[in-house]
Protein backbone atom coordinates (compact mmCIF):
# COMPACT_ATOMS: atom_id res chain seq x y z
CA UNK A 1 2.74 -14.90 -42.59
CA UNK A 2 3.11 -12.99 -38.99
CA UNK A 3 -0.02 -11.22 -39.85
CA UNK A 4 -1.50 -15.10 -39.81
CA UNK A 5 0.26 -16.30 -36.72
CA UNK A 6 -1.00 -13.26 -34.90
CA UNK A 7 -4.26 -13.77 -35.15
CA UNK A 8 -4.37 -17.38 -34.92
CA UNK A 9 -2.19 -16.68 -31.49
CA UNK A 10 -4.79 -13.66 -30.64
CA UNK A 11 -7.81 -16.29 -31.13
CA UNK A 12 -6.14 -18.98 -28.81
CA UNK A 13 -5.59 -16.72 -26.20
CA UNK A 14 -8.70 -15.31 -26.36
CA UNK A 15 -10.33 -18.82 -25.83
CA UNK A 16 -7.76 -19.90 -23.08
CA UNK A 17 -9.24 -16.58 -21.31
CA UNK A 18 -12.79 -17.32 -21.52
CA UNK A 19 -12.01 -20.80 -20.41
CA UNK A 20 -9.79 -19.75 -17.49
CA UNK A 21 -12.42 -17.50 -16.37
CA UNK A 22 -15.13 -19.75 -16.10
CA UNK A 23 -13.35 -22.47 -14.82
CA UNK A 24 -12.72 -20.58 -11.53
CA UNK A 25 -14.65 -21.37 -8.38
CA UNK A 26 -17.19 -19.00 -6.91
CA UNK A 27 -15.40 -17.67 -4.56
CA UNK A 28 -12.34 -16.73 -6.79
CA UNK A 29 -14.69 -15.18 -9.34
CA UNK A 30 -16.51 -13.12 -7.27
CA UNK A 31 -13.48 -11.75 -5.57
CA UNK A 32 -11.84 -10.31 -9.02
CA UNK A 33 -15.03 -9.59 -10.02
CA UNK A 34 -15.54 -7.58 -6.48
CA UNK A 35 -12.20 -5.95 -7.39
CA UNK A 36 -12.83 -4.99 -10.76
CA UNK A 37 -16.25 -3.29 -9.81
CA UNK A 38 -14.50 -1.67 -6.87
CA UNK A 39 -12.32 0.50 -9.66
CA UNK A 40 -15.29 0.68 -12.62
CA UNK A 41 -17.30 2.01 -9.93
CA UNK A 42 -14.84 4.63 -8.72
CA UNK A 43 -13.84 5.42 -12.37
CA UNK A 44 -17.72 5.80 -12.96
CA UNK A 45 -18.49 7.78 -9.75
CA UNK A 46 -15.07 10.22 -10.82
CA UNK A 47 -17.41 11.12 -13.99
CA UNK A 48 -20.63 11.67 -11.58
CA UNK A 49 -22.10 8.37 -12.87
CA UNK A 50 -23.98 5.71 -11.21
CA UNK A 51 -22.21 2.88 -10.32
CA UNK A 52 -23.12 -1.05 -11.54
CA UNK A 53 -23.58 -4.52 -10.04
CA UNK A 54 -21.62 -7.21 -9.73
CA UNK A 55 -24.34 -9.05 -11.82
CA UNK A 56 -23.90 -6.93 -14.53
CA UNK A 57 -20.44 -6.17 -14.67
CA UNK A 58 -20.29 -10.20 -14.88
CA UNK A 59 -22.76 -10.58 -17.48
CA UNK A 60 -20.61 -7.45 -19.47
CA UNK A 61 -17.34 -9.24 -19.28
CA UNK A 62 -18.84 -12.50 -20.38
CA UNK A 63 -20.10 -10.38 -23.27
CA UNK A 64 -16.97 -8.58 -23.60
CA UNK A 65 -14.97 -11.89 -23.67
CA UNK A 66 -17.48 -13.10 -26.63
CA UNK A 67 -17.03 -10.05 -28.54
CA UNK A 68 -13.61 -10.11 -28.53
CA UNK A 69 -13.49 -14.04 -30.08
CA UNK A 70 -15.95 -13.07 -32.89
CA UNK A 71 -13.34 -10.24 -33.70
CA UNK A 72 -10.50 -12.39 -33.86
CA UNK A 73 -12.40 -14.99 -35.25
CA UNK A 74 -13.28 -13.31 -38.41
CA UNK A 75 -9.79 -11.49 -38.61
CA UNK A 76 -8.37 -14.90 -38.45
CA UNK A 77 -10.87 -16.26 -41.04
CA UNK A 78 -9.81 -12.99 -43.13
CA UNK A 79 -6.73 -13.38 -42.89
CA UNK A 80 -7.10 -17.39 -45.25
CA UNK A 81 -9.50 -15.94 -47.22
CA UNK A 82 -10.56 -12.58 -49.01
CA UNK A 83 -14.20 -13.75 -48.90
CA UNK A 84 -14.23 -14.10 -45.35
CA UNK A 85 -17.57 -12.32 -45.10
CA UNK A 86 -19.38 -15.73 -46.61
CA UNK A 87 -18.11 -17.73 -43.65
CA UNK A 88 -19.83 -15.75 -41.16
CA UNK A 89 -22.90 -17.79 -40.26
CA UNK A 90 -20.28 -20.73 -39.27
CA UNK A 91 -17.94 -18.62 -37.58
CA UNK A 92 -21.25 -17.53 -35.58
CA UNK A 93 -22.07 -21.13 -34.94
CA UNK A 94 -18.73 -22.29 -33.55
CA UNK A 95 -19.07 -19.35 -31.86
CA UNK A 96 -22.16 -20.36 -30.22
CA UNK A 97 -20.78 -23.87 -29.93
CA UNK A 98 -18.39 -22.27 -27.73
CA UNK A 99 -20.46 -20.53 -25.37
CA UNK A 100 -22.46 -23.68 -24.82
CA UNK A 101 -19.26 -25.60 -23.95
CA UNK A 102 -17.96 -22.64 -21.86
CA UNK A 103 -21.50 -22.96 -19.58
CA UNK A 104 -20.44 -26.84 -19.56
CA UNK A 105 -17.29 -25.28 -17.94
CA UNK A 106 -19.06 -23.45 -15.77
CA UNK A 107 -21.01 -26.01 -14.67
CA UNK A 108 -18.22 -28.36 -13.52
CA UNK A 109 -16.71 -25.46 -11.74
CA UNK A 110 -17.57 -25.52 -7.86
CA UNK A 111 -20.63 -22.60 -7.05
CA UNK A 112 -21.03 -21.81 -10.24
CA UNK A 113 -24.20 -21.94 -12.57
CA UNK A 114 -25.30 -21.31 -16.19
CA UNK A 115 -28.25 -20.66 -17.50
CA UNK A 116 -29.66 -20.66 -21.67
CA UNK A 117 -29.54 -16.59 -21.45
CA UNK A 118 -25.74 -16.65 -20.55
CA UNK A 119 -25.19 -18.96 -23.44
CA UNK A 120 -27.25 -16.47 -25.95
CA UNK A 121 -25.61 -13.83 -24.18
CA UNK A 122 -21.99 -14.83 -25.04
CA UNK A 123 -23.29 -15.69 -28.58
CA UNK A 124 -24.67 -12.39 -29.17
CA UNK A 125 -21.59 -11.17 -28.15
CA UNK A 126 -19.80 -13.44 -30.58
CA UNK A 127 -22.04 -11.90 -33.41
CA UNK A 128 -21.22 -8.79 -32.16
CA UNK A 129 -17.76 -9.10 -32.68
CA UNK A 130 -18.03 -10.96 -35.87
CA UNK A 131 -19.98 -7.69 -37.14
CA UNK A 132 -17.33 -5.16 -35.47
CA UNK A 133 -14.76 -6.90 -37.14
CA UNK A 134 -16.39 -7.03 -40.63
CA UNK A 135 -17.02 -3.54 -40.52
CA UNK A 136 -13.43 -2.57 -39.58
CA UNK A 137 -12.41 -4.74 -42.54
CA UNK A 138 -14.79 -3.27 -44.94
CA UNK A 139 -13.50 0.39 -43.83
CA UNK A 140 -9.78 -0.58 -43.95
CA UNK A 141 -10.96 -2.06 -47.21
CA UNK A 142 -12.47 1.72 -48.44
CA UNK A 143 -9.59 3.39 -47.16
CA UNK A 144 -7.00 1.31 -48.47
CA UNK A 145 -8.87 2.03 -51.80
CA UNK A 146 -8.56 5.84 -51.44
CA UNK A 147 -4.81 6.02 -50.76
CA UNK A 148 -3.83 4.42 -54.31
């Protein structure tokens, strides 16, 4: 089905981003990463908030990038099978999988570094996403329910 393809084409995508990402020298990384926390902080400072590091707006987007694979991870998973919710603990551990071979990436890429917290960091995320994603299913789920 398209609603299969989709996600399946969502999930690559997702994983050729986090991969691109890390596999960027230094000094490419840090310059978007300069850029992007040039307009969070000016979006942030428009709303009379403080601004935030490069450190952590790295650390967020790593996060970010995690969350977003556990969400299409699951969707995808959901979308082969209704009881998607019992393959969770794998989908988590591919997921962490993943962010161990992305700090491999990272590793081979020239300046940069990874540590174990990055690599619990981006799993976290994963579960994070995993969990966003159940719940959105489970409410779609309810309110499907309610409109019959």
């Amino acid at each position: 089905s398209s609603w299969r393809c989709g996600c399946i084409l969502a999930r690559g995508g997702t994983v050729c981003c986090i991969c691109s990402h890390s596999a960027q020298p230094a000094p490419v990384a840090g310059a978007q990463s300069r850029g992007v926390m040039a307009f969070v902080n000016e979006v942030l400072g428009s709303w009379g908030l403080p601004g935030v590091s490069e450190h952590l707006l790295r650390k967020a987007a790593h996060f970010a990038e995690f969350t977003a694979l556990g969400w299409w991870a699951f969707l995808c998973a959901r979308a082969f099978s209704r009881r998607a919710a019992r393959w969770l603990p794998w989908l988590w551990g591919a997921g962490a999988l993943g962010a161990a071979a992305d700090g491999g990436i990272q590793l081979l890429a020239p300046g940069r570094a990874a540590r174990v917290s990055d690599i619990l960091r981006d799993s976290c995320g994963m579960l994070a996403g995993l969990g966003l994603a159940l719940a959105a299913a489970w409410a779609w789920g309810r309110w499907a329910a309610r409109r019959k």
